[in-house]
PDB file of N, CA and C in Angstrom:
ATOM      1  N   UNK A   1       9.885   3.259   7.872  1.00  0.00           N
ATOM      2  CA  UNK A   1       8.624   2.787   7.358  1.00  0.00           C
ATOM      3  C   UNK A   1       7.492   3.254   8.253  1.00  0.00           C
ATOM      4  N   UNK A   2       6.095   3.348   7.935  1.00  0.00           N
ATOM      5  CA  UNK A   2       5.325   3.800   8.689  1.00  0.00           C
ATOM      6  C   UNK A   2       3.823   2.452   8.527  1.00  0.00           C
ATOM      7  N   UNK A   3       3.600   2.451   9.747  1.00  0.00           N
ATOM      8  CA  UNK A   3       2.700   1.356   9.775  1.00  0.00           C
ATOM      9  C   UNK A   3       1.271   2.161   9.653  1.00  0.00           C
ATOM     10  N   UNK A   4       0.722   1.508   9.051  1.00  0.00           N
ATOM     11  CA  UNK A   4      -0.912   2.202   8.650  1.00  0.00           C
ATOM     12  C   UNK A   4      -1.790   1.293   9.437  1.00  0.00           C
ATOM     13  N   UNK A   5      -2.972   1.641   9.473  1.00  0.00           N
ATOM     14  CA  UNK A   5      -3.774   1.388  10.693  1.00  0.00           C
ATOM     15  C   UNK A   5      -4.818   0.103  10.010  1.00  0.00           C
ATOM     16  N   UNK A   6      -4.525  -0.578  11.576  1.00  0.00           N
ATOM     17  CA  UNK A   6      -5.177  -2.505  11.062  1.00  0.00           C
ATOM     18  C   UNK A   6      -5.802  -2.339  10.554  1.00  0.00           C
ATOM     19  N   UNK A   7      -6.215  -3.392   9.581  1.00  0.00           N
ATOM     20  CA  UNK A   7      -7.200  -3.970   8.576  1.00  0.00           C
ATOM     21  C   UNK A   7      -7.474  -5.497   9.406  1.00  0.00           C
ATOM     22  N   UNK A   8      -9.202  -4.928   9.271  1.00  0.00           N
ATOM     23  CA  UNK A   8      -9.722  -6.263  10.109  1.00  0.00           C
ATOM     24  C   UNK A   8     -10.167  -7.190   8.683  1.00  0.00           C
ATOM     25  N   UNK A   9     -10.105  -8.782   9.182  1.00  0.00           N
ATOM     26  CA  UNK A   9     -10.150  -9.428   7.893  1.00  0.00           C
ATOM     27  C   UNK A   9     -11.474  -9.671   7.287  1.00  0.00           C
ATOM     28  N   UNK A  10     -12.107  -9.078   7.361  1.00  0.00           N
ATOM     29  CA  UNK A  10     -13.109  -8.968   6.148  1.00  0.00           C
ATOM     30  C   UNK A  10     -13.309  -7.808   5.478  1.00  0.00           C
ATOM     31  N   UNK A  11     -12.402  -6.729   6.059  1.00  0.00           N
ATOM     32  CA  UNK A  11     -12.988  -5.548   4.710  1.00  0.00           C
ATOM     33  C   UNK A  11     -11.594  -5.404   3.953  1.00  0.00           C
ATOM     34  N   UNK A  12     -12.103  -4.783   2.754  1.00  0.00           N
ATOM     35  CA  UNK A  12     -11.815  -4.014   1.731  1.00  0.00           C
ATOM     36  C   UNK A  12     -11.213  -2.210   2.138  1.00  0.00           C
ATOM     37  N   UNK A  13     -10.594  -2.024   2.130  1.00  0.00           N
ATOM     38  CA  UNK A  13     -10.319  -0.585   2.350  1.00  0.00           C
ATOM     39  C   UNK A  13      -9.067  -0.059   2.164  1.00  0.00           C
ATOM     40  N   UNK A  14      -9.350   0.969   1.857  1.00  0.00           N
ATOM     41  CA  UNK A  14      -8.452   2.225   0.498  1.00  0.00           C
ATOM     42  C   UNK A  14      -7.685   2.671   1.929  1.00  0.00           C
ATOM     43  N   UNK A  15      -6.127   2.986   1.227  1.00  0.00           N
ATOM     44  CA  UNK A  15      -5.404   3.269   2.213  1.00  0.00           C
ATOM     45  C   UNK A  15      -4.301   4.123   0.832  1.00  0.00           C
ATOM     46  N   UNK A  16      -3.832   5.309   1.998  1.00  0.00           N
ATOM     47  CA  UNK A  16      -3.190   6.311   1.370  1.00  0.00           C
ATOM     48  C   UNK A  16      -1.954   6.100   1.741  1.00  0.00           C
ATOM     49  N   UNK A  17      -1.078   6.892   0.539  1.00  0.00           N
ATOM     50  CA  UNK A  17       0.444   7.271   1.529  1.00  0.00           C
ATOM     51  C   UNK A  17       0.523   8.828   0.512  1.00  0.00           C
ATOM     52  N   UNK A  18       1.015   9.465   0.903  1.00  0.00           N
ATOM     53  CA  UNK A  18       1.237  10.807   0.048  1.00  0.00           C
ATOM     54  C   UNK A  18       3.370  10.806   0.192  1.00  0.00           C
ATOM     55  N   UNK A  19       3.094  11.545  -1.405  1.00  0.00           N
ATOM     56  CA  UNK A  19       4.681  11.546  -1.376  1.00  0.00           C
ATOM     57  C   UNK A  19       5.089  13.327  -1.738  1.00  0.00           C
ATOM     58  N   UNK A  20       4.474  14.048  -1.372  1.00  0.00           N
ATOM     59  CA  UNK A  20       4.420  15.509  -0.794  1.00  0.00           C
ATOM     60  C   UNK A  20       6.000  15.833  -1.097  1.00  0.00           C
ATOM     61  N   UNK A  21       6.330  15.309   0.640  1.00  0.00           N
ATOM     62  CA  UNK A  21       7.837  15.072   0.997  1.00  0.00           C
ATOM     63  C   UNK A  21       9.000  14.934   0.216  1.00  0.00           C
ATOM     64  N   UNK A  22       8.994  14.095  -1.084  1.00  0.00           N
ATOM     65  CA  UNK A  22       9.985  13.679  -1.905  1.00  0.00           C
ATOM     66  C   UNK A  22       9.480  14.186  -3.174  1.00  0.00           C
ATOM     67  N   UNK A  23       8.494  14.395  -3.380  1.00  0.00           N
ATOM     68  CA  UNK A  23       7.949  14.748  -4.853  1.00  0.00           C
ATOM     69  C   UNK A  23       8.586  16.183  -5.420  1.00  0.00           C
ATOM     70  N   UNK A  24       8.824  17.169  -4.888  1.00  0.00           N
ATOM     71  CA  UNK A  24       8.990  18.673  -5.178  1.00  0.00           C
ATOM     72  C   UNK A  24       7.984  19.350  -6.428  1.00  0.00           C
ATOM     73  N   UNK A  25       8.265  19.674  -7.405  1.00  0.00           N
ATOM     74  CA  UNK A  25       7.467  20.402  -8.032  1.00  0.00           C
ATOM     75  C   UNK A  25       6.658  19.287  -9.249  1.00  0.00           C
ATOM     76  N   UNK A  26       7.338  18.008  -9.378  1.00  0.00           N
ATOM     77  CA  UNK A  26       6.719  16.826 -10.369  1.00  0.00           C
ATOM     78  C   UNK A  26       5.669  16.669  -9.824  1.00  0.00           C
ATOM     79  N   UNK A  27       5.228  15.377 -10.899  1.00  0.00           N
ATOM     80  CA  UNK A  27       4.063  15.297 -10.987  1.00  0.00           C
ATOM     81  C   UNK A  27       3.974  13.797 -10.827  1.00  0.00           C
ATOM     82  N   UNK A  28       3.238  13.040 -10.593  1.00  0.00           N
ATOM     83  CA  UNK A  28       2.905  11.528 -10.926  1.00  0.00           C
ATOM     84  C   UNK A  28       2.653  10.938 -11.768  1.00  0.00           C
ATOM     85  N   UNK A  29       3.275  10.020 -12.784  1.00  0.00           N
ATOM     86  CA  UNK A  29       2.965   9.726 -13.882  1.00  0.00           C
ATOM     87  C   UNK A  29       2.244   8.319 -13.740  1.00  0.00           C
ATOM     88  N   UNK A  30       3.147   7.500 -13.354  1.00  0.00           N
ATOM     89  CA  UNK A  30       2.934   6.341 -13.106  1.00  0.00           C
ATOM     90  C   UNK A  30       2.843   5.830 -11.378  1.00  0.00           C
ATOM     91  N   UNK A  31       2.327   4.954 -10.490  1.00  0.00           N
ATOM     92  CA  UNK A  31       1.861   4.298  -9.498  1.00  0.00           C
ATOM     93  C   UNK A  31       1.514   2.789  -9.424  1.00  0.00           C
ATOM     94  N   UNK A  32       2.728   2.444  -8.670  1.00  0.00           N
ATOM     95  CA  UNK A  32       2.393   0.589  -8.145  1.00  0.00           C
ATOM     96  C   UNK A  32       2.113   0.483  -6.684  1.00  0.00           C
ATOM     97  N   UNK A  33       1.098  -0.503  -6.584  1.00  0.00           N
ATOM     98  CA  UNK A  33       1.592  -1.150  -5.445  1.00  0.00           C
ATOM     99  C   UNK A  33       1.765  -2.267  -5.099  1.00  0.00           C
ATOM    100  N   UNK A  34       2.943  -2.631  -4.195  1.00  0.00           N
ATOM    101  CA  UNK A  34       2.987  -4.677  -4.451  1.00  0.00           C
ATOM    102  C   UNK A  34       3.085  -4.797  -2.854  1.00  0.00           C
ATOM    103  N   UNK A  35       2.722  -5.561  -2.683  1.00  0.00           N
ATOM    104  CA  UNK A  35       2.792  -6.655  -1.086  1.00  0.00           C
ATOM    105  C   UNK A  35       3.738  -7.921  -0.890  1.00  0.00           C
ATOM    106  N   UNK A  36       4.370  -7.870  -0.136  1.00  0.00           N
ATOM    107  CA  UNK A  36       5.054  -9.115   0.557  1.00  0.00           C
ATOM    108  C   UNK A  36       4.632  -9.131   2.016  1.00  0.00           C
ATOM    109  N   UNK A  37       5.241 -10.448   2.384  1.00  0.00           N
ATOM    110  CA  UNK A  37       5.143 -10.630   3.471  1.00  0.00           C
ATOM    111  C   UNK A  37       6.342 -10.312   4.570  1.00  0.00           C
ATOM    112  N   UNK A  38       5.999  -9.560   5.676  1.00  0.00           N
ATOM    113  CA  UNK A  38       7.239  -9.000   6.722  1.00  0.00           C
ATOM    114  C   UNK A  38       7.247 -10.185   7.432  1.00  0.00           C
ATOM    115  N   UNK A  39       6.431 -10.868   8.265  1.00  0.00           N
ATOM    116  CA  UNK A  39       5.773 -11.634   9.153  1.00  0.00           C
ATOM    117  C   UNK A  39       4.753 -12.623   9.345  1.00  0.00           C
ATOM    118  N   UNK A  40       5.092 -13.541   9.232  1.00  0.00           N
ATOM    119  CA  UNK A  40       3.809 -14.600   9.313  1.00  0.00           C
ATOM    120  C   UNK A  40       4.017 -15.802   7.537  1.00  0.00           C
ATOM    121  N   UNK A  41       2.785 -15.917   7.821  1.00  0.00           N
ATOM    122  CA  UNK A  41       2.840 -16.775   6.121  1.00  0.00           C
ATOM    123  C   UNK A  41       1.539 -16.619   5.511  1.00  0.00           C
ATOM    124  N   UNK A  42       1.860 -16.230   4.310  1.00  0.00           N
ATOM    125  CA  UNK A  42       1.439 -16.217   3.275  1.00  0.00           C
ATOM    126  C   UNK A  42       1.137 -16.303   1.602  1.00  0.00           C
ATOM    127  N   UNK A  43       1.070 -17.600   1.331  1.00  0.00           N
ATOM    128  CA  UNK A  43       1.331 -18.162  -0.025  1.00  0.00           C
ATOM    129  C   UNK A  43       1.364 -17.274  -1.193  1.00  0.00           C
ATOM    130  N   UNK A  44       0.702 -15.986  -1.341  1.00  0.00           N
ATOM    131  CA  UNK A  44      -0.328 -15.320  -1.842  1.00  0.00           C
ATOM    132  C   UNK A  44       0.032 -13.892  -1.329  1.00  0.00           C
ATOM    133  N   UNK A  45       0.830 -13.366  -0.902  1.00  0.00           N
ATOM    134  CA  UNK A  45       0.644 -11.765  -0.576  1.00  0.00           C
ATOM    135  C   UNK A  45       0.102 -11.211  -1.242  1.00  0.00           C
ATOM    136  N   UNK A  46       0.499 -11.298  -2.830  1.00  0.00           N
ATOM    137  CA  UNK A  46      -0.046  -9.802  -3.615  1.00  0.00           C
ATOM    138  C   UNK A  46      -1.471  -9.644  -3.801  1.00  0.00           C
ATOM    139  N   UNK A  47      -1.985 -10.935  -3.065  1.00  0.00           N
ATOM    140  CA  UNK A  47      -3.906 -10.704  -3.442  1.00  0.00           C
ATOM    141  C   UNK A  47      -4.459 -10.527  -3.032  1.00  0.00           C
ATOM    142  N   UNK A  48      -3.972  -9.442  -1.663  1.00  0.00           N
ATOM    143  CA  UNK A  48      -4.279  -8.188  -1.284  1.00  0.00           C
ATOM    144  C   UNK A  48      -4.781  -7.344  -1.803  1.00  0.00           C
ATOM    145  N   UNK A  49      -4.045  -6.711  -2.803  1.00  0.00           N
ATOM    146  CA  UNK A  49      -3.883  -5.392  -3.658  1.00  0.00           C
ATOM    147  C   UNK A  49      -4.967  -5.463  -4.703  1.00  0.00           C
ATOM    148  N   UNK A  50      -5.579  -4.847  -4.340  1.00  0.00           N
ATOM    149  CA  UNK A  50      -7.383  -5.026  -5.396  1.00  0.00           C
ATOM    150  C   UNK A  50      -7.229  -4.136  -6.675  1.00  0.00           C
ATOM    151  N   UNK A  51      -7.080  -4.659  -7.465  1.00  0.00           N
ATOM    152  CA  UNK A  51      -7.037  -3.250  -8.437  1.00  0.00           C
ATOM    153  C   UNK A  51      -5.891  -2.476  -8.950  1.00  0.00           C
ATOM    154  N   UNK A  52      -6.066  -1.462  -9.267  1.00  0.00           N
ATOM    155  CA  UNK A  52      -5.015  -0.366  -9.623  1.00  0.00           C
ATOM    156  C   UNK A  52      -4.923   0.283  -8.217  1.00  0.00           C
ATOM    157  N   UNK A  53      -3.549   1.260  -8.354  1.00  0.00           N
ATOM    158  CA  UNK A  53      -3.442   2.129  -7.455  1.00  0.00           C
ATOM    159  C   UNK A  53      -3.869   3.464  -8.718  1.00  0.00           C
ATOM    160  N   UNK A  54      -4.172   4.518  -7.577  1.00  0.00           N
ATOM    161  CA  UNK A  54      -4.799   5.742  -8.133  1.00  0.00           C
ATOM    162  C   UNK A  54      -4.256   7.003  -7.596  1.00  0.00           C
ATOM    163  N   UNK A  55      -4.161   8.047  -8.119  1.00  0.00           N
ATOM    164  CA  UNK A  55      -3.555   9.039  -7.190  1.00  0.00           C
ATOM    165  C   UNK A  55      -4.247  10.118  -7.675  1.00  0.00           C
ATOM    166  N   UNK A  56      -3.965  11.322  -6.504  1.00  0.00           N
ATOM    167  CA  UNK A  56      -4.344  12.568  -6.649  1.00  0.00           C
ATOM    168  C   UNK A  56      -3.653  13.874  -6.080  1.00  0.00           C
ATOM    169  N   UNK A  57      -3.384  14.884  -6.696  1.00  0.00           N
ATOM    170  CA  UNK A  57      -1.988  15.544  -7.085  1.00  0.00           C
ATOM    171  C   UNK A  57      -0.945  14.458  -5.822  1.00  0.00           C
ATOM    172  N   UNK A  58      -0.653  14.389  -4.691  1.00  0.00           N
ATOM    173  CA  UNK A  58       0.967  14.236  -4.003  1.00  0.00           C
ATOM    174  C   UNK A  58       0.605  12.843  -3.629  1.00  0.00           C
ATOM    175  N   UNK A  59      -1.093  12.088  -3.292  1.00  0.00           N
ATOM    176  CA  UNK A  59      -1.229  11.035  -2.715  1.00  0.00           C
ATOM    177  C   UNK A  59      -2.116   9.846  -3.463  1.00  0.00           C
ATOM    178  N   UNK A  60      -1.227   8.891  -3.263  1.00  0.00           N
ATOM    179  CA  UNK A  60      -1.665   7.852  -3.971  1.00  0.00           C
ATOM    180  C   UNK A  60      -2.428   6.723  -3.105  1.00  0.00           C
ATOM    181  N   UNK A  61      -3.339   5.873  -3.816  1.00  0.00           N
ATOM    182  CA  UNK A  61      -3.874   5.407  -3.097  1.00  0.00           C
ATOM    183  C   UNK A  61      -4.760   4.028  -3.499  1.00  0.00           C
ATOM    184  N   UNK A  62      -4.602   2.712  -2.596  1.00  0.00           N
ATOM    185  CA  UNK A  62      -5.013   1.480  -3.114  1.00  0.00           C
ATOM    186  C   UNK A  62      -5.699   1.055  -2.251  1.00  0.00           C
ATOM    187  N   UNK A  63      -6.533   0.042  -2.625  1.00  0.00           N
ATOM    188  CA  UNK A  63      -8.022  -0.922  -2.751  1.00  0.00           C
ATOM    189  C   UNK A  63      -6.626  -1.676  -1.429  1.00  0.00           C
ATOM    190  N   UNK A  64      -7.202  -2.201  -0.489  1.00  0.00           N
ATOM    191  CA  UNK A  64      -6.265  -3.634  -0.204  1.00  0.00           C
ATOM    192  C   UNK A  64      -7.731  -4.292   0.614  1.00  0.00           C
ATOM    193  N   UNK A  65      -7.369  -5.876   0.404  1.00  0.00           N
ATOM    194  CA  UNK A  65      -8.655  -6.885   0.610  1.00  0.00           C
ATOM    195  C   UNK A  65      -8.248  -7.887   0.984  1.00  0.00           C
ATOM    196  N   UNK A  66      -9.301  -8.521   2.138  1.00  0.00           N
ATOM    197  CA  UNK A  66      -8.751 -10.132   2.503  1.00  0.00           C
ATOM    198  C   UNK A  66      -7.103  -9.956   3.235  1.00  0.00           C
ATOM    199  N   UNK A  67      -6.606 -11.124   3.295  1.00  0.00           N
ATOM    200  CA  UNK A  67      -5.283 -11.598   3.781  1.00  0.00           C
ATOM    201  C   UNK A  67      -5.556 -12.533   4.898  1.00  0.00           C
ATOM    202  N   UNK A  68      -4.552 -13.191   5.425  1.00  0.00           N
ATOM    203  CA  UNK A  68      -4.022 -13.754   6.679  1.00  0.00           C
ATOM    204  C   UNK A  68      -4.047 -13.216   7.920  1.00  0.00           C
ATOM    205  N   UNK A  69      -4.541 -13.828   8.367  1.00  0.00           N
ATOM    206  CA  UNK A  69      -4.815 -13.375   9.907  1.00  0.00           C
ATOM    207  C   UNK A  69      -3.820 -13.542  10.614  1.00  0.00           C
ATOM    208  N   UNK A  70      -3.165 -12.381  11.324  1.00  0.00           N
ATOM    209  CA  UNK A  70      -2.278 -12.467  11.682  1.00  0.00           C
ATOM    210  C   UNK A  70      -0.925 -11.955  11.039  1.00  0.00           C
ATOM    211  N   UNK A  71      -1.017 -12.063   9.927  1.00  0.00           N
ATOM    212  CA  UNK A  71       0.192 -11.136   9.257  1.00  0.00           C
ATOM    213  C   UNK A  71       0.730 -10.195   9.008  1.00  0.00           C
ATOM    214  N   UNK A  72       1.547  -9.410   8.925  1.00  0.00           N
ATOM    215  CA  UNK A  72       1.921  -8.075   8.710  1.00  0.00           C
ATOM    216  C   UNK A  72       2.620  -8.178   7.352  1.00  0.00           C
ATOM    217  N   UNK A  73       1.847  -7.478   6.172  1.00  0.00           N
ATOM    218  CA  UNK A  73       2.536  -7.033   5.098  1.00  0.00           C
ATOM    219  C   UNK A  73       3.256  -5.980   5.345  1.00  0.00           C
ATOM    220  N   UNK A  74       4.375  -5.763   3.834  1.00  0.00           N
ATOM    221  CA  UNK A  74       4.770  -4.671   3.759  1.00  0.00           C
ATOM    222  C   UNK A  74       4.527  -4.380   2.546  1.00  0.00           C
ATOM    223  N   UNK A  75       4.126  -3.104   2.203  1.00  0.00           N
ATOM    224  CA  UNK A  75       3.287  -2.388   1.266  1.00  0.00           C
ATOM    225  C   UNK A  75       4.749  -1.866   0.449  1.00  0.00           C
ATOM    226  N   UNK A  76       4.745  -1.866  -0.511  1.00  0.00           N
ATOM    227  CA  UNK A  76       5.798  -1.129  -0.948  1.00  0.00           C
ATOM    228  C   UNK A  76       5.213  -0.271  -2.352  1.00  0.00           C
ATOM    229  N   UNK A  77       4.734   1.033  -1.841  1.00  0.00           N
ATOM    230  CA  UNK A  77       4.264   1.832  -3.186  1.00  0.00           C
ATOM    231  C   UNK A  77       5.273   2.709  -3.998  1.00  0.00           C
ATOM    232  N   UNK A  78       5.479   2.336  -5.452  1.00  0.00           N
ATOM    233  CA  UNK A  78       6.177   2.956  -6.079  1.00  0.00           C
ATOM    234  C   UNK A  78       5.352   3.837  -7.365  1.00  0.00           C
ATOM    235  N   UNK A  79       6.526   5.415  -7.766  1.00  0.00           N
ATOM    236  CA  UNK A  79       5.746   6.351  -8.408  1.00  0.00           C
ATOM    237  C   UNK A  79       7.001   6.489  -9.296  1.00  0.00           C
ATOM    238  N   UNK A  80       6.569   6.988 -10.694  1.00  0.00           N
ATOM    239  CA  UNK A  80       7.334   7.622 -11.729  1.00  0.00           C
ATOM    240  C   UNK A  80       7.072   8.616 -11.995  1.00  0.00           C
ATOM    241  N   UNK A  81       7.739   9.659 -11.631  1.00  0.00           N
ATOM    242  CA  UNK A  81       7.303  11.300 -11.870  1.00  0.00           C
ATOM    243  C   UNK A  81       7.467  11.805 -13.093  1.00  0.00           C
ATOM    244  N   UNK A  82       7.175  12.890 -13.490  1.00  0.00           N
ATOM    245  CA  UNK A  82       7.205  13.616 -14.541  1.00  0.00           C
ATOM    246  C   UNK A  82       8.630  14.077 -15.134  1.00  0.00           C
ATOM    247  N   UNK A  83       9.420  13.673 -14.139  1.00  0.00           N
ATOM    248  CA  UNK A  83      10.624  14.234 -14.458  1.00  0.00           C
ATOM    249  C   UNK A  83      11.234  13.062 -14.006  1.00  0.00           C
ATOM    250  N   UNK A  84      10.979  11.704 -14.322  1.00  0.00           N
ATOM    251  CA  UNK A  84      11.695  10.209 -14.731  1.00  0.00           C
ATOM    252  C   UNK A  84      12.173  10.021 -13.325  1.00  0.00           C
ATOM    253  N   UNK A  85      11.992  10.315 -12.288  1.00  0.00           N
ATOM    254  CA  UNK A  85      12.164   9.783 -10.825  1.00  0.00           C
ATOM    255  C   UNK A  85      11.357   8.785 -10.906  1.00  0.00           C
ATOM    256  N   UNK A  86      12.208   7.756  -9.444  1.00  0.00           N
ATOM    257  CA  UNK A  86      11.724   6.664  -9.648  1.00  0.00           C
ATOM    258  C   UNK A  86      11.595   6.883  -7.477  1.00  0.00           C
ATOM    259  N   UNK A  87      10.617   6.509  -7.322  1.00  0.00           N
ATOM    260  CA  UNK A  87      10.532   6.698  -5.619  1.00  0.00           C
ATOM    261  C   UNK A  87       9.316   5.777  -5.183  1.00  0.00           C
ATOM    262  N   UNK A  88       9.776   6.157  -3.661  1.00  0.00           N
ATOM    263  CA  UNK A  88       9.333   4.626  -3.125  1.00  0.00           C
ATOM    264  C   UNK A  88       9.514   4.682  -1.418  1.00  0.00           C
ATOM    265  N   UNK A  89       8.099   4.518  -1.321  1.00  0.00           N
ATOM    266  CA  UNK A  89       7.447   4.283   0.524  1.00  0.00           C
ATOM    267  C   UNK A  89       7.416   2.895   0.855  1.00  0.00           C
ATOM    268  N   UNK A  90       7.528   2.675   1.781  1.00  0.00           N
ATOM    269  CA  UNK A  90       7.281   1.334   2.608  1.00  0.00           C
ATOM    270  C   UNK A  90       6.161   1.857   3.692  1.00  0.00           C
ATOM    271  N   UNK A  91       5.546   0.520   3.869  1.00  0.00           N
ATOM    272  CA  UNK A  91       4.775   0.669   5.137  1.00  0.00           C
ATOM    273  C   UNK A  91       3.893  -0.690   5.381  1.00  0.00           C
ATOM    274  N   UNK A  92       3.734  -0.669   6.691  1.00  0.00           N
ATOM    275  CA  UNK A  92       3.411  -2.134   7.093  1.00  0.00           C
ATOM    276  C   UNK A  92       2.137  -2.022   7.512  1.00  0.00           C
ATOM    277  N   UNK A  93       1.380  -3.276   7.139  1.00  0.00           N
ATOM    278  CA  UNK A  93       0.013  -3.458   7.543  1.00  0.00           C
ATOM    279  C   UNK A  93      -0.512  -4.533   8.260  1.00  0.00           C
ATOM    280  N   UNK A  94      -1.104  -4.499   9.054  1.00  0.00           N
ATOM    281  CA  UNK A  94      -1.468  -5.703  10.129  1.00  0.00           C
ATOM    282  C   UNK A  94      -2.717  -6.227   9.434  1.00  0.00           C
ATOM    283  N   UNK A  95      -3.076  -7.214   9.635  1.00  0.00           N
ATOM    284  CA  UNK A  95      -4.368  -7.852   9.727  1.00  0.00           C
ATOM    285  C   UNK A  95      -5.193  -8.704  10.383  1.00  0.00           C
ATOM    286  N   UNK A  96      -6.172  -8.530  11.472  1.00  0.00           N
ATOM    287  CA  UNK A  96      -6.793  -8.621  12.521  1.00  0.00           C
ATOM    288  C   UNK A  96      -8.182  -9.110  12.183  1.00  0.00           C
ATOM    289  N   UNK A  97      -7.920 -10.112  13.016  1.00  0.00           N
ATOM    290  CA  UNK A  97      -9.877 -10.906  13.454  1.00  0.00           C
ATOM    291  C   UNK A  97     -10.651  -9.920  13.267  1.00  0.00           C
ATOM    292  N   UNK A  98     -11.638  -9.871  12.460  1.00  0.00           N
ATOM    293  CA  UNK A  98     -12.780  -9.477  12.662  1.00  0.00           C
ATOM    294  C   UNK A  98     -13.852  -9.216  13.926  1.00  0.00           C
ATOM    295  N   UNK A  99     -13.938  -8.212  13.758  1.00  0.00           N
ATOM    296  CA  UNK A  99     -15.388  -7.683  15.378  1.00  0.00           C
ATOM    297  C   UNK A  99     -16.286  -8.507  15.193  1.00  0.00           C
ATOM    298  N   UNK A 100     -16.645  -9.142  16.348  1.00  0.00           N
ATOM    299  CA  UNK A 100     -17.880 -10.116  16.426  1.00  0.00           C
ATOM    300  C   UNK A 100     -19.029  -8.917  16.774  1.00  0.00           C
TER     301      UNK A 100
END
């Protein structure tokens, strides 16, 4: 899994994963992304995830907002390719006090 870089708790911000690596010559048809929790508590993970996820040719990419201070999600983005693959990144996200 690859951890993506803190999210302080008041913003909003678009975070990528590209699937380059596993994709080969397909295409992206379809794109999710869902949240749980790795660490900590949170009643509510998925209301994080703002929106749709969106992609562009190999990298996809989602809105994430708010959360628990202190928690580490795990992001789990899934794609349906053009050629009926079904694939799937993990990656963990922290979320940190805000800069005074």
């Amino acid at each position: 899994m690859v951890e993506l870089p803190v999210k302080l708790l008041g913003e909003t911000k678009l975070f990528s994963v590209d699937f380059a690596d596993v994709l080969g010559t397909a295409t992206i048809s379809t794109k999710t992304v869902t949240a749980t929790t790795y660490s900590g508590t949170d009643a509510s993970p998925s209301s994080i995830v703002s929106g749709s996820a969106s992609s562009s040719g190999s990298i996809v990419s989602q809105m994430i907002t708010a959360g628990t201070l202190g928690v580490i999600y795990k992001l789990l983005w899934a794609i349906t390719t053009s050629d009926s693959q079904t694939l799937q990144k993990a990656t963990f996200l922290a979320i940190s006090a805000d800069v005074p």
